[in-house]
C-alpha atoms as a PDB file:
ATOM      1  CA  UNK A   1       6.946  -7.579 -12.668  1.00  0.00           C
ATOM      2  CA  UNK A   2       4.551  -9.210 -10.109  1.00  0.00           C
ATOM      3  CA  UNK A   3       4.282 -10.621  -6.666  1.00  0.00           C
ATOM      4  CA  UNK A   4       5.393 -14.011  -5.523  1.00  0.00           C
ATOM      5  CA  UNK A   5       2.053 -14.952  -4.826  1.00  0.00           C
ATOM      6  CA  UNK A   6       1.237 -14.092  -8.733  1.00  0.00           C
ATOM      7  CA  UNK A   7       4.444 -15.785  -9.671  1.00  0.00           C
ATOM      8  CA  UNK A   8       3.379 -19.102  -7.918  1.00  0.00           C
ATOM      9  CA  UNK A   9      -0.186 -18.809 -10.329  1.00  0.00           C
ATOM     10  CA  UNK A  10       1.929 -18.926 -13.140  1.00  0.00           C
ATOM     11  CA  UNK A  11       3.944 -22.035 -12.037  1.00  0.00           C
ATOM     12  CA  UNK A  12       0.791 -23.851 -11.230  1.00  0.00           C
ATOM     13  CA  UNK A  13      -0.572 -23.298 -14.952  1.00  0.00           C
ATOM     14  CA  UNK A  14       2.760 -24.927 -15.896  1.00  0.00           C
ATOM     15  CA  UNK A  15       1.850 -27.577 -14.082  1.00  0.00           C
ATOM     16  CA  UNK A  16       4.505 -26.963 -10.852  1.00  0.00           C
ATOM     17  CA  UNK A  17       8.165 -27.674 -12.679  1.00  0.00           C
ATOM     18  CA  UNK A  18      10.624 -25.819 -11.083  1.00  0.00           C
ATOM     19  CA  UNK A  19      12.340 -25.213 -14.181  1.00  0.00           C
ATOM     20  CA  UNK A  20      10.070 -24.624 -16.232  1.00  0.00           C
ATOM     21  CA  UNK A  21      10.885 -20.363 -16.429  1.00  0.00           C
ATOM     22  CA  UNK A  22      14.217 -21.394 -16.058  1.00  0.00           C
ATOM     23  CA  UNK A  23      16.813 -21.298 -13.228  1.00  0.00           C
ATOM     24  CA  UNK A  24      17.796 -17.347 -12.748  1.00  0.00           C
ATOM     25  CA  UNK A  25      15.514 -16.803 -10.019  1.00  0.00           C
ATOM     26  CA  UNK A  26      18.558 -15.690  -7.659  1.00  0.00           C
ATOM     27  CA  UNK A  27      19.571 -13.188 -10.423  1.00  0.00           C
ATOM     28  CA  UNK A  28      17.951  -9.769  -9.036  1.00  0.00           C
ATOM     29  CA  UNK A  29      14.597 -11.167  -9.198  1.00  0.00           C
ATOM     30  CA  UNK A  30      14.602 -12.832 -12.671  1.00  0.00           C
ATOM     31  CA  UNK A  31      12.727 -15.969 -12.979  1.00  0.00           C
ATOM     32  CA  UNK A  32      12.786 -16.412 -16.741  1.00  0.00           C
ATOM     33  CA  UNK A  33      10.732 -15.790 -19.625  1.00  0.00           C
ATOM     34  CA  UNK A  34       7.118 -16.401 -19.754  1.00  0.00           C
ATOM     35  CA  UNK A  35       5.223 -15.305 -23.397  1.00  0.00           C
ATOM     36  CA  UNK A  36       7.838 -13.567 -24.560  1.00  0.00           C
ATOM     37  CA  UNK A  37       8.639 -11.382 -21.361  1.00  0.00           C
ATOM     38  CA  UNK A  38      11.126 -11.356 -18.989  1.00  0.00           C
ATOM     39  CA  UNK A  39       9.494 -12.118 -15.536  1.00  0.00           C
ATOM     40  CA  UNK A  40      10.806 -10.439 -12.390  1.00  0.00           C
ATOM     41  CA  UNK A  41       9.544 -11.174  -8.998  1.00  0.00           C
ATOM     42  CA  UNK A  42       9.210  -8.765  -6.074  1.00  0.00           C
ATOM     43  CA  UNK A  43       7.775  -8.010  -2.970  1.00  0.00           C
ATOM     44  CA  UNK A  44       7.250  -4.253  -3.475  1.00  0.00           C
ATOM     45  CA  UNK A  45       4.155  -4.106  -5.732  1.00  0.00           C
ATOM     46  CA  UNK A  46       1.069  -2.115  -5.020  1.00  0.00           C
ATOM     47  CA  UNK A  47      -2.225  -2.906  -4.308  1.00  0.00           C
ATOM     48  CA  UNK A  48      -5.562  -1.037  -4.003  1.00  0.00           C
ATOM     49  CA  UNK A  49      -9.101  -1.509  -2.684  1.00  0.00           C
ATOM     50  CA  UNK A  50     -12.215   0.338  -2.255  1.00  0.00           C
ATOM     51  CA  UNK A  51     -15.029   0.116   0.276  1.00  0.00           C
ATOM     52  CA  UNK A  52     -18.007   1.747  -1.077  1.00  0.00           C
ATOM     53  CA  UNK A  53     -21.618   1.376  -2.115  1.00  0.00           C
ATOM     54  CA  UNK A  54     -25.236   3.085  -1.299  1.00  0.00           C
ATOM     55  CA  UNK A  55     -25.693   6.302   1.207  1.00  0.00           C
ATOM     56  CA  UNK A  56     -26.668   4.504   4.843  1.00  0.00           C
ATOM     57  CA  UNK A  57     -24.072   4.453   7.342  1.00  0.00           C
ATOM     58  CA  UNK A  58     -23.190   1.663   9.206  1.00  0.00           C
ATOM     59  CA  UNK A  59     -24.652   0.183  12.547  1.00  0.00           C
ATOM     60  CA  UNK A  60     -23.691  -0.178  16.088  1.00  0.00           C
ATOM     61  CA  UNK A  61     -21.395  -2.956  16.130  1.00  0.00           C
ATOM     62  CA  UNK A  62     -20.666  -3.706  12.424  1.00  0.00           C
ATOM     63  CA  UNK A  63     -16.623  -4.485  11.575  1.00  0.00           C
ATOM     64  CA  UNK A  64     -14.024  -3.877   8.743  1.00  0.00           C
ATOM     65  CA  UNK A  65     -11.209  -5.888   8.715  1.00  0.00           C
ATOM     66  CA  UNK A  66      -7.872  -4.880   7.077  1.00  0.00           C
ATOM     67  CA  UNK A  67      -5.177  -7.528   7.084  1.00  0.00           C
ATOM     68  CA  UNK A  68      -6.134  -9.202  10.182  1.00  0.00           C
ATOM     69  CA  UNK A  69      -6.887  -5.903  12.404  1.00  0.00           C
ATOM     70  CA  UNK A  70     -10.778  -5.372  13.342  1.00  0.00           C
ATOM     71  CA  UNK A  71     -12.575  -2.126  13.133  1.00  0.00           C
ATOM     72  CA  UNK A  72     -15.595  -1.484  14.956  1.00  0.00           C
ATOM     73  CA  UNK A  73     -18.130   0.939  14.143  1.00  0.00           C
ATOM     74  CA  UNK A  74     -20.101   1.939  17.510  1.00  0.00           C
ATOM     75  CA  UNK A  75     -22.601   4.763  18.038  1.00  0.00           C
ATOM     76  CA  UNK A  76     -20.765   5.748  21.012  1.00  0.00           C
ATOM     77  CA  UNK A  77     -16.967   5.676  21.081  1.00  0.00           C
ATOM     78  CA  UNK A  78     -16.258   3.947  24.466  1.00  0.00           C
ATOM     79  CA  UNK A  79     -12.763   2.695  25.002  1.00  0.00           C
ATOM     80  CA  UNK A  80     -12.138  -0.474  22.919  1.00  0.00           C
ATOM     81  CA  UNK A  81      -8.794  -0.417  20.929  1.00  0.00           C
ATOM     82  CA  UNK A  82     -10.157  -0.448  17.022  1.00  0.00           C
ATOM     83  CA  UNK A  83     -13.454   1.050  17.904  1.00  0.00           C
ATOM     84  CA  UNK A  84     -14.572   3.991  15.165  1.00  0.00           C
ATOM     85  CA  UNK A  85     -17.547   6.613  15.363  1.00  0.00           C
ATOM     86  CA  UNK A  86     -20.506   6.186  12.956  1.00  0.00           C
ATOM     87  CA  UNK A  87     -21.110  10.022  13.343  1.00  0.00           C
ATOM     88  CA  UNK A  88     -24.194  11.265  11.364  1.00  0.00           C
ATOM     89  CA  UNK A  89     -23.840   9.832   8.093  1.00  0.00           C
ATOM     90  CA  UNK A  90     -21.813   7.106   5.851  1.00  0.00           C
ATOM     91  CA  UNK A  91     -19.042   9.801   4.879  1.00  0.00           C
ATOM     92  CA  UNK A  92     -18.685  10.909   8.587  1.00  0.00           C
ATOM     93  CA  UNK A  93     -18.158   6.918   9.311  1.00  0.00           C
ATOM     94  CA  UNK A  94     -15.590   6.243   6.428  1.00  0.00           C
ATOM     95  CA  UNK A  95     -13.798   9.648   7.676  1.00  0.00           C
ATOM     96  CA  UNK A  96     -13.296   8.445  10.957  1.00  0.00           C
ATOM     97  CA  UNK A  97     -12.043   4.524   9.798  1.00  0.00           C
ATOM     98  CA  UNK A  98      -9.792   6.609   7.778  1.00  0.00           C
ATOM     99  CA  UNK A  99      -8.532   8.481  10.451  1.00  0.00           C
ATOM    100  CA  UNK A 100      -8.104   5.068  12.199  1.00  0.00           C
ATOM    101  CA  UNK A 101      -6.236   3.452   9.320  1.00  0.00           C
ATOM    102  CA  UNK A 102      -3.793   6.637   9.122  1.00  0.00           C
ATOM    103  CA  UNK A 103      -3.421   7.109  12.497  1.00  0.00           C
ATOM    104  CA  UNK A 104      -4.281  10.386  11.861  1.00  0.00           C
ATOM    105  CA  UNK A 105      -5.018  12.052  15.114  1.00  0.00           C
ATOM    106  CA  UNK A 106      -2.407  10.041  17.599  1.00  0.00           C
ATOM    107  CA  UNK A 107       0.412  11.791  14.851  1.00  0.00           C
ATOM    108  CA  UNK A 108      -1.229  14.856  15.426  1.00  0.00           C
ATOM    109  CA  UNK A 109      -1.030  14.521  18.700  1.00  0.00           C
ATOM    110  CA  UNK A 110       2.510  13.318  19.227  1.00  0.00           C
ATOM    111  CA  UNK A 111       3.669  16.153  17.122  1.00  0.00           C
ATOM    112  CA  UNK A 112       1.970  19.065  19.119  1.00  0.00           C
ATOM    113  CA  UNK A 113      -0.270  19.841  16.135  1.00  0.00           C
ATOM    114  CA  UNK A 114      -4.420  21.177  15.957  1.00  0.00           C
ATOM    115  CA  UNK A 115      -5.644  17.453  16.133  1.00  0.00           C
ATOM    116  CA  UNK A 116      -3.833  17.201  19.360  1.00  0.00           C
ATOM    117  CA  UNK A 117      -7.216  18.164  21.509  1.00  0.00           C
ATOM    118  CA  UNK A 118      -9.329  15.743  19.678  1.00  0.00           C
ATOM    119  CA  UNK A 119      -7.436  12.309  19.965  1.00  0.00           C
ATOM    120  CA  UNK A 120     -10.434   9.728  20.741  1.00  0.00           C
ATOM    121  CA  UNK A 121     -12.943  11.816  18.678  1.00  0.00           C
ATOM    122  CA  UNK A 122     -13.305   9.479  15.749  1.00  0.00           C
ATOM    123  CA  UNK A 123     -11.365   6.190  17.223  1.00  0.00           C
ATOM    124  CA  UNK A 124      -9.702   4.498  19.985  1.00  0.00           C
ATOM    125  CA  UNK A 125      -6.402   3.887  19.183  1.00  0.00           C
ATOM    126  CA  UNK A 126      -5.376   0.317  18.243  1.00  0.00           C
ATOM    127  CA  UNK A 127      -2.809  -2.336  19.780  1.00  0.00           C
ATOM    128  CA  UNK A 128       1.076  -1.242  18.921  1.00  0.00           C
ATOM    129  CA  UNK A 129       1.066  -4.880  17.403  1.00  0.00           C
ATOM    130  CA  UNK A 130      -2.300  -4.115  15.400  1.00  0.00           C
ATOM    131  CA  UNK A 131      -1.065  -0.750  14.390  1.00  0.00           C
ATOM    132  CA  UNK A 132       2.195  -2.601  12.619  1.00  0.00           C
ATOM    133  CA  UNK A 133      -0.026  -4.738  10.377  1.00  0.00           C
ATOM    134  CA  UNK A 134      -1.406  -1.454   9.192  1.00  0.00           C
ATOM    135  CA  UNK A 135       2.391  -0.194   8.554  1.00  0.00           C
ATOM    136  CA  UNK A 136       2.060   1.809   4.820  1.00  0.00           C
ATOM    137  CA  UNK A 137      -1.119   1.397   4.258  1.00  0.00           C
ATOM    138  CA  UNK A 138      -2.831   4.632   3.461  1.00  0.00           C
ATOM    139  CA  UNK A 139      -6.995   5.337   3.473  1.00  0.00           C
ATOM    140  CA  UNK A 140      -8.768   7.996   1.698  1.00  0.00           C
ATOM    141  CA  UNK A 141     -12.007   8.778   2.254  1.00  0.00           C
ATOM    142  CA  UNK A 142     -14.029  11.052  -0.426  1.00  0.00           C
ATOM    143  CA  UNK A 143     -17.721  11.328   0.241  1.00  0.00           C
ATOM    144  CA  UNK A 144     -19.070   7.943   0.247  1.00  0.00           C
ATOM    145  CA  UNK A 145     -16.340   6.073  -0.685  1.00  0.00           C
ATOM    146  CA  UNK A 146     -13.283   5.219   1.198  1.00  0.00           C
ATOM    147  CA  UNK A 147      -9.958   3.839  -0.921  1.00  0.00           C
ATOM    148  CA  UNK A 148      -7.126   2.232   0.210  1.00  0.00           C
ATOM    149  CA  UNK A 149      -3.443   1.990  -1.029  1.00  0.00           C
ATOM    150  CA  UNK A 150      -0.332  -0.151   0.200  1.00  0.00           C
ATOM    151  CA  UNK A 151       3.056  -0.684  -1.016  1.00  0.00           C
ATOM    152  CA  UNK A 152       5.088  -3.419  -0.592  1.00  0.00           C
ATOM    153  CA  UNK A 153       2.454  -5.935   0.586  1.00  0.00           C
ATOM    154  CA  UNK A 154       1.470  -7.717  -2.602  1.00  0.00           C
ATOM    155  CA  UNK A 155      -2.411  -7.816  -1.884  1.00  0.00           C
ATOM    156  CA  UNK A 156      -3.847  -7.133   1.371  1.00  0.00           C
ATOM    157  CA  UNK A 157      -7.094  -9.331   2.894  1.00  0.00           C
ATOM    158  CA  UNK A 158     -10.036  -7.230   3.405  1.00  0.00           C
ATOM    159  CA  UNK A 159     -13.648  -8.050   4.772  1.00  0.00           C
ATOM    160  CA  UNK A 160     -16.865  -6.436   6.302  1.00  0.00           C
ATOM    161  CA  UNK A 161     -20.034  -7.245   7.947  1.00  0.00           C
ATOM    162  CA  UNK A 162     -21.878  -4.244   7.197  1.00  0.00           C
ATOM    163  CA  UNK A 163     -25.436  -4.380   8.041  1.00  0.00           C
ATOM    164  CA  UNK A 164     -25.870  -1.951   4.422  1.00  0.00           C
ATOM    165  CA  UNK A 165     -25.793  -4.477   1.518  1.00  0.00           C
ATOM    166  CA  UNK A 166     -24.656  -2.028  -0.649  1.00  0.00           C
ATOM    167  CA  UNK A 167     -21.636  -0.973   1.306  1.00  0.00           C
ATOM    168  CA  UNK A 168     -18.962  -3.103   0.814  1.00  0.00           C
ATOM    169  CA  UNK A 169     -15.517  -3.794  -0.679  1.00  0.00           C
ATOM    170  CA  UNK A 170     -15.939  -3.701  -4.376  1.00  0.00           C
ATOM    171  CA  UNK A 171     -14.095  -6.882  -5.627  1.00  0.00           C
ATOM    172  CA  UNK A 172     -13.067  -5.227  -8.650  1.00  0.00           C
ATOM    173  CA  UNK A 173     -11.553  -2.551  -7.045  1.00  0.00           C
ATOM    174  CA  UNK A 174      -9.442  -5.428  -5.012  1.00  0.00           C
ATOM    175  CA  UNK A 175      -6.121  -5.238  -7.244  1.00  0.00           C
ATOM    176  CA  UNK A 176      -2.513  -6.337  -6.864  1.00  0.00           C
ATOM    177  CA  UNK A 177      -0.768  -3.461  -9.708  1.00  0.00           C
ATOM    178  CA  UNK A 178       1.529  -5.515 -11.252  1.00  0.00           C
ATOM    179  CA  UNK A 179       3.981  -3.926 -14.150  1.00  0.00           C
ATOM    180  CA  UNK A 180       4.693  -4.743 -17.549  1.00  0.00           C
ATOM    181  CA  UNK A 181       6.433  -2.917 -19.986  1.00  0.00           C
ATOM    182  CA  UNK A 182       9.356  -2.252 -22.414  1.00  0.00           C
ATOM    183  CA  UNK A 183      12.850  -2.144 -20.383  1.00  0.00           C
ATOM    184  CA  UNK A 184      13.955   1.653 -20.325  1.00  0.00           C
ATOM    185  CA  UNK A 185      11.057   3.226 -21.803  1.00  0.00           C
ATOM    186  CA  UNK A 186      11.438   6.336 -19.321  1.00  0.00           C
ATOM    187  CA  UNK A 187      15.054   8.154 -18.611  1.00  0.00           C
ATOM    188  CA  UNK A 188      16.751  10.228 -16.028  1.00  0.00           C
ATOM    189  CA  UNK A 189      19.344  12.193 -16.876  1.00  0.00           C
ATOM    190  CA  UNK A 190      22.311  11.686 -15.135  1.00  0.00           C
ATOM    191  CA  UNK A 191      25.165  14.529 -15.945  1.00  0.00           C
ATOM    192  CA  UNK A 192      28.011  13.028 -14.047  1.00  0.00           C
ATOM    193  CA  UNK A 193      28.398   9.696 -12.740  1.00  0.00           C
ATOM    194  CA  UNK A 194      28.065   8.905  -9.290  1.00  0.00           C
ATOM    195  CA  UNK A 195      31.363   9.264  -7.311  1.00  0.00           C
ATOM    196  CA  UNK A 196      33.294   9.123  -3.995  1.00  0.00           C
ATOM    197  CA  UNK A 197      35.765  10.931  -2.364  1.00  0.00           C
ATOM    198  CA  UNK A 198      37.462  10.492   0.757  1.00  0.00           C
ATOM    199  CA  UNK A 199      38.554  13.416   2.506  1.00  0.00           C
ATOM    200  CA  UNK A 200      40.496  14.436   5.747  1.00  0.00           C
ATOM    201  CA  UNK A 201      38.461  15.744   8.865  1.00  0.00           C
ATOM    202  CA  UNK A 202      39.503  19.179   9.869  1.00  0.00           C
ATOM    203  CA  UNK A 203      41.382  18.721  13.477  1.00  0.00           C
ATOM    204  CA  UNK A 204      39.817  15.220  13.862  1.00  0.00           C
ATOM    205  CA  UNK A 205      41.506  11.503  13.859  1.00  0.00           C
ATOM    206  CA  UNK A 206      39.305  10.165  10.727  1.00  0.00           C
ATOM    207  CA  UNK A 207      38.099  10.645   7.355  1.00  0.00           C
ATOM    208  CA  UNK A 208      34.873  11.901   5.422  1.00  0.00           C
ATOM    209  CA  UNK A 209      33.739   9.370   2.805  1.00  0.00           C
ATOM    210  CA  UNK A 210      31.726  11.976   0.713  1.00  0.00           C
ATOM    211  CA  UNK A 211      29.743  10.489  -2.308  1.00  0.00           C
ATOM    212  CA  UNK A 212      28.264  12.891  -4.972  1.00  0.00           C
ATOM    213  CA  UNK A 213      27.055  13.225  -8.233  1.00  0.00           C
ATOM    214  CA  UNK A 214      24.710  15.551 -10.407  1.00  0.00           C
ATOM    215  CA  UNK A 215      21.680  14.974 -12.361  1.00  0.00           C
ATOM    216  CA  UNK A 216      18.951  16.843 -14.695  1.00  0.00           C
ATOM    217  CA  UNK A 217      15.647  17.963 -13.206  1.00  0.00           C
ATOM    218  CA  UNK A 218      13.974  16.690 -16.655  1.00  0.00           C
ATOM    219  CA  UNK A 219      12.568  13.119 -16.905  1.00  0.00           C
ATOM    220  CA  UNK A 220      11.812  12.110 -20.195  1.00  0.00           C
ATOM    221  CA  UNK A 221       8.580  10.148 -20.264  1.00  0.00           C
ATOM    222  CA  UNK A 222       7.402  10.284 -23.994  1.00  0.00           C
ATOM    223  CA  UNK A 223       7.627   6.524 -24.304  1.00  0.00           C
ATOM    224  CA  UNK A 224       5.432   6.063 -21.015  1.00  0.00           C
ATOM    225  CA  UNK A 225       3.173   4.918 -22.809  1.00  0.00           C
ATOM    226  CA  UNK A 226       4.852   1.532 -23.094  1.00  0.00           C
ATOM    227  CA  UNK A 227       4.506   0.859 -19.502  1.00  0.00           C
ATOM    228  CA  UNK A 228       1.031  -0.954 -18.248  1.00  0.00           C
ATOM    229  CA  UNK A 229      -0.097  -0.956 -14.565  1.00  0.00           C
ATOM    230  CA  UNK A 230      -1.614  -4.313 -14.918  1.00  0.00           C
ATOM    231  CA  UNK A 231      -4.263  -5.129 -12.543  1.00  0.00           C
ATOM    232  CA  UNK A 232      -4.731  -8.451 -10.878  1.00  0.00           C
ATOM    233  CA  UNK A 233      -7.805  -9.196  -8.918  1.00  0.00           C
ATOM    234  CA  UNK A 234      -6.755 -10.414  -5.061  1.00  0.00           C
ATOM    235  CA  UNK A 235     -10.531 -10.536  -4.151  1.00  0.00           C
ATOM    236  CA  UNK A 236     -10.503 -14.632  -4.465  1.00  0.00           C
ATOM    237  CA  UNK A 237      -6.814 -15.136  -2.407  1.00  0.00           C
END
């Protein structure tokens, strides 16, 4: 399985013919065969990277920039949408961008939680049209390293002007996780078949459409090890 963008790479090493995996594109995502496998495209494939490198924190007006939204780091907060606290030391500054990324401390806020009296501590809250582009994208920061995660986006375009050399986003750690594997190589157990029943409403004009069925808690997995997360490097889109 693998993006559309991947997909196209694959057309262009077969020199561009539109038929050349075939014409079943329009069948649930199948677009042929291609060395031996049966090649699906989608849009909902995940991607990873990782900003990291060295032990010095960032300076006073150095940037991040994930998928078009800009990240400042500043000394002192101020009020600029996108701006993020350096704090003392690199894993201060790559807590607070994460904070930014997740929106951590504005969903505190909104739902009456502890963070609620320290929204503007770390970062100044971004544009609502800046915020979407950030929509599923998920930061964690561990010491000195900060790694991101998306679904659904295909690969994601990152950059930095970091004033630390070291610190930057590793371009091996840029990667699109495309699948491949062997077609039901790990089972659910499904004990009765999905069904539906329609039934009357209880001193109501109108009916219930109830749908149902029952399945097993186990998931058998021995044969997981016929599925491979295969990584593609986005670092050069």
């Amino acid at each position: 399985m693998s993006t559309p963008d991947i997909y196209q790479t694959l057309l262009d090493s077969l020199e561009g013919k539109e038929t050349a995996l075939g014409d079943r594109i329009a069948l649930n995502g199948h677009a042929g065969r291609y060395f031996g496998f049966d090649l699906f495209v989608s849009n909902a494939i995940g991607w990873s990277s990782t900003l990291e490198g060295g032990t010095t924190a960032p300076s006073d007006g150095d940037t991040v920039t994930v998928n078009g939204v800009v990240f400042t780091f500043k000394t002192t907060l101020g009020t600029t949408a996108g701006n993020v606290l350096i704090g003392a030391t690199l894993a201060t500054a790559l807590t607070a961008i994460e904070d930014a990324i997740n929106d951590d401390e504005s969903l505190s806020a909104q739902n009456g939680g502890a963070g609620a009296s320290t929204v503007g501590t770390n970062y100044v809250e971004l544009t609502a049209a800046n915020r979407d582009k950030l929509y599923d994208i998920t930061a964690t920061a561990s010491g000195n390293t900060m790694t991101m995660k998306a679904q659904g986006y295909g690969y994601i375009a990152v950059s930095e002007t970091l004033t630390p050399a070291a610190l930057t986003f590793t371009a091996a750690k840029q990667v699109q996780h495309a699948l491949m594997g062997v077609a039901n190589s790990v089972d659910a157990v499904i004990q009765v078949t999905p069904n539906l029943e329609i039934k009357d409403r209880d001193g109501k004009v109108g009916k219930d459409v109830v749908t149902w069925t029952a399945w097993g808690v186990k998931t058998f997995n021995e044969h997981i090890l016929k599925m491979i997360d295969v990584r593609v490097r986005t670092a050069a889109y």
